[in-house]
Protein backbone atom coordinates (compact mmCIF):
# COMPACT_ATOMS: atom_id res chain seq x y z
CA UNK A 1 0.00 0.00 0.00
CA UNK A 2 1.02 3.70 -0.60
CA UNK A 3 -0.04 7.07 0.43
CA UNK A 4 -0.90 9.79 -1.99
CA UNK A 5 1.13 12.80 -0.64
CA UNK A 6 -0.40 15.23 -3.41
CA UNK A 7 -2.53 15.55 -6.35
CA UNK A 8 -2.34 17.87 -9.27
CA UNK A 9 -3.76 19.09 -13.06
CA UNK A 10 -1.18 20.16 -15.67
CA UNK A 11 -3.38 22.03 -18.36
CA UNK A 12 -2.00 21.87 -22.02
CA UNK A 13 -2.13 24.84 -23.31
CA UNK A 14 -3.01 26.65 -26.80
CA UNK A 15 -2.04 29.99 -25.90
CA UNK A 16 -0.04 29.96 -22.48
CA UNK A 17 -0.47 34.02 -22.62
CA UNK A 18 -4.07 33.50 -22.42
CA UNK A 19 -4.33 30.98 -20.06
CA UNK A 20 -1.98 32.80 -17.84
CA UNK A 21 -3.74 36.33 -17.44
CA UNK A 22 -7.27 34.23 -16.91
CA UNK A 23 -5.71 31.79 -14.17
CA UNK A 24 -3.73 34.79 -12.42
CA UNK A 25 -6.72 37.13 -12.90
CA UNK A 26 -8.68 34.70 -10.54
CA UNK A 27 -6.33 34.12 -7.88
CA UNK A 28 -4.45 31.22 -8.93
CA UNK A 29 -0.56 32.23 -7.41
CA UNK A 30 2.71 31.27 -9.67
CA UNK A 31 5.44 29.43 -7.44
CA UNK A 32 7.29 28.37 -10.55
CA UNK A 33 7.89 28.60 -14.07
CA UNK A 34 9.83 27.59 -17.26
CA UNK A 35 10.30 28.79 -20.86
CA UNK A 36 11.75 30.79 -22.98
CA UNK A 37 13.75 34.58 -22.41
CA UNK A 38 10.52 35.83 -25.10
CA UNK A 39 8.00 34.45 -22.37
CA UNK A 40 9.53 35.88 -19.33
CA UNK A 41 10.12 39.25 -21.23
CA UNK A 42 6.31 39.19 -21.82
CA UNK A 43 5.11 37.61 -18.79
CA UNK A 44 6.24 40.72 -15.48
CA UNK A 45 4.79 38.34 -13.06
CA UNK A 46 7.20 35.65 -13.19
CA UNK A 47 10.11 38.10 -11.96
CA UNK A 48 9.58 36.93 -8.56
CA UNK A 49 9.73 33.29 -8.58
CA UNK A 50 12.14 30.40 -9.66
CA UNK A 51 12.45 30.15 -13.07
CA UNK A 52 14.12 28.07 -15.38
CA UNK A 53 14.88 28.06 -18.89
CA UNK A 54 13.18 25.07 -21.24
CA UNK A 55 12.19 24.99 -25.20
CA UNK A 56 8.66 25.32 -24.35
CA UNK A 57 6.64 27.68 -21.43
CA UNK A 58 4.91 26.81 -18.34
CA UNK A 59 3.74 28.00 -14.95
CA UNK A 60 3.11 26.21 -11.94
CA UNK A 61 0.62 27.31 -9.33
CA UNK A 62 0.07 26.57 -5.87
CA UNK A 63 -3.59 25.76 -5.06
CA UNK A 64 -4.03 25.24 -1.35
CA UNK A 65 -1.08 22.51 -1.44
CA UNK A 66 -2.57 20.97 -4.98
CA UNK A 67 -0.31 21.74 -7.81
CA UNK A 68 -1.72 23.05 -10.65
CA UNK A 69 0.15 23.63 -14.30
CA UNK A 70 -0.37 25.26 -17.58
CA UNK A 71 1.75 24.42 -20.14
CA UNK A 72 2.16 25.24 -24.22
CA UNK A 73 4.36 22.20 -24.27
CA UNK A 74 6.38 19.08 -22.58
CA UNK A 75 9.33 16.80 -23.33
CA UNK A 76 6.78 14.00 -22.55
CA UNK A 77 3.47 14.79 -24.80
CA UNK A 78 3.12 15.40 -28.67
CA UNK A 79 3.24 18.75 -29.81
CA UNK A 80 -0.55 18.06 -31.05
CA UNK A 81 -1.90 17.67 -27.94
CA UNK A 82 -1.64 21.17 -26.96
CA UNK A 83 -3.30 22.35 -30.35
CA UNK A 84 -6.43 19.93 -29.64
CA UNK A 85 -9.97 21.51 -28.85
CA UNK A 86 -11.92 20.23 -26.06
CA UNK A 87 -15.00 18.81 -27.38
CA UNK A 88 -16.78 18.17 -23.92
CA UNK A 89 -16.92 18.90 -20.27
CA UNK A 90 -16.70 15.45 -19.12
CA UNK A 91 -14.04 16.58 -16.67
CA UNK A 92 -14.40 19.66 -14.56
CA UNK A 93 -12.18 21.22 -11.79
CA UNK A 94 -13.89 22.45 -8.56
CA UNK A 95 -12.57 25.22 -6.83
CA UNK A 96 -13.58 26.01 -3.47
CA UNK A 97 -13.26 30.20 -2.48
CA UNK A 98 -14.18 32.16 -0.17
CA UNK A 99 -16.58 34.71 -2.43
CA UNK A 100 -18.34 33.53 -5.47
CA UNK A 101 -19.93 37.17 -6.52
CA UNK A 102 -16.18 38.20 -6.71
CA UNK A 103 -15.00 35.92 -8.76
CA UNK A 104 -18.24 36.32 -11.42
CA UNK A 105 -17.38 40.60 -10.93
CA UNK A 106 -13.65 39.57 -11.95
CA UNK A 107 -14.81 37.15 -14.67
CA UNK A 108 -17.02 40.06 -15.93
CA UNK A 109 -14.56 42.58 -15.76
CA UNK A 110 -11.82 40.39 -17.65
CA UNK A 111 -14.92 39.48 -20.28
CA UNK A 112 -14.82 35.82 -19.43
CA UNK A 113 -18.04 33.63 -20.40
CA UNK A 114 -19.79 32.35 -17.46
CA UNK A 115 -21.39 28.78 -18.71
CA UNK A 116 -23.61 28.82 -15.56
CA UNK A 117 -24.78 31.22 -13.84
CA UNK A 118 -24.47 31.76 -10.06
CA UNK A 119 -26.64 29.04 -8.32
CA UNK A 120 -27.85 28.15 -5.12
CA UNK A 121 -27.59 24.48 -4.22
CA UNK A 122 -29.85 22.65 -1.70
CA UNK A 123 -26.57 20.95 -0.48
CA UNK A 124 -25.03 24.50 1.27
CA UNK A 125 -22.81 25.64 -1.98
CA UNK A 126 -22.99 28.88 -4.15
CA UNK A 127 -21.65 27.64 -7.55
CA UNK A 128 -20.63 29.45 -10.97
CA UNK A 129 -18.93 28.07 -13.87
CA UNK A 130 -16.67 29.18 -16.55
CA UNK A 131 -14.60 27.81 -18.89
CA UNK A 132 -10.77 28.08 -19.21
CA UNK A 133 -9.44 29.98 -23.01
CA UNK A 134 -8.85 25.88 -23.89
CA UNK A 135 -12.47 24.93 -22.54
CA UNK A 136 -11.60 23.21 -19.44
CA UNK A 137 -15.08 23.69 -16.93
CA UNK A 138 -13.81 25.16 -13.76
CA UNK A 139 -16.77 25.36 -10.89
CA UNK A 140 -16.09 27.93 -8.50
CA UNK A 141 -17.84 26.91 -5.17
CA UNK A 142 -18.49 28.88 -2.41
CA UNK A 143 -19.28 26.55 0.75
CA UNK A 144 -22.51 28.21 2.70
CA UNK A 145 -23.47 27.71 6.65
């Protein structure tokens, strides 16, 4: 038997720009980072944190101890990958905060499409949803007394 120490999501990327502003718009906190001297030169954020240098760009966030990556590439996936569209939401990240309505004013203000619409649920959570700039579902949920 084993123990899982930590779980994470790496995110393949079309446009790691993109998906950068729209994770770090929303909270999500960079720890980490590789790429290229053209990503860091665009990207003023990363100054603060380790970085190293790679072919391809990535950041790492720190989600409450889960670690959570966006990537435009990797030595261990096919270039393709990255380019694919998601057809479906059969997989969805959940993301618990502290403040739902700020999230949908920051998603508004940043023109991001809310799928679903704030919602009450009978089990004690305020939920929205919105989609990620490669279609990845992300349900914010805000846990209610």
């Amino acid at each position: 038997m084993f123990n899982i120490k930590k779980c994470g999501v790496h995110i393949k990327s079309k446009d790691i720009y993109k998906s950068f502003d729209f994770y770090s718009s929303l909270g999500f906190k960079p720890v980490f980072s590789y790429g290229t001297a053209e990503f860091y030169s665009r990207i003023i954020e990363l100054d603060s944190i380790q970085t190293v240098e790679e072919k391809y760009n990535g950041v790492v966030f720190d989600v409450s101890g889960m670690i959570f990556e966006i990537a435009d590439g990797h030595i261990a996936v096919k270039d393709g990958v990255f380019k694919t569209e998601m057809k479906n939401s059969k997989i969805s990240l959940i993301v618990d905060v502290d403040a739902v309505n700020e999230v949908v004013r920051i998603t508004k203000k940043k023109k991001y499409k809310i799928s679903v619409p704030v919602k009450v649920y009978p089990w004690g959570s305020k939920e929205v949803v919105i989609k990620d700039p490669d279609g990845v579902v992300i349900v914010f949920r805000e846990l209610l007394d």
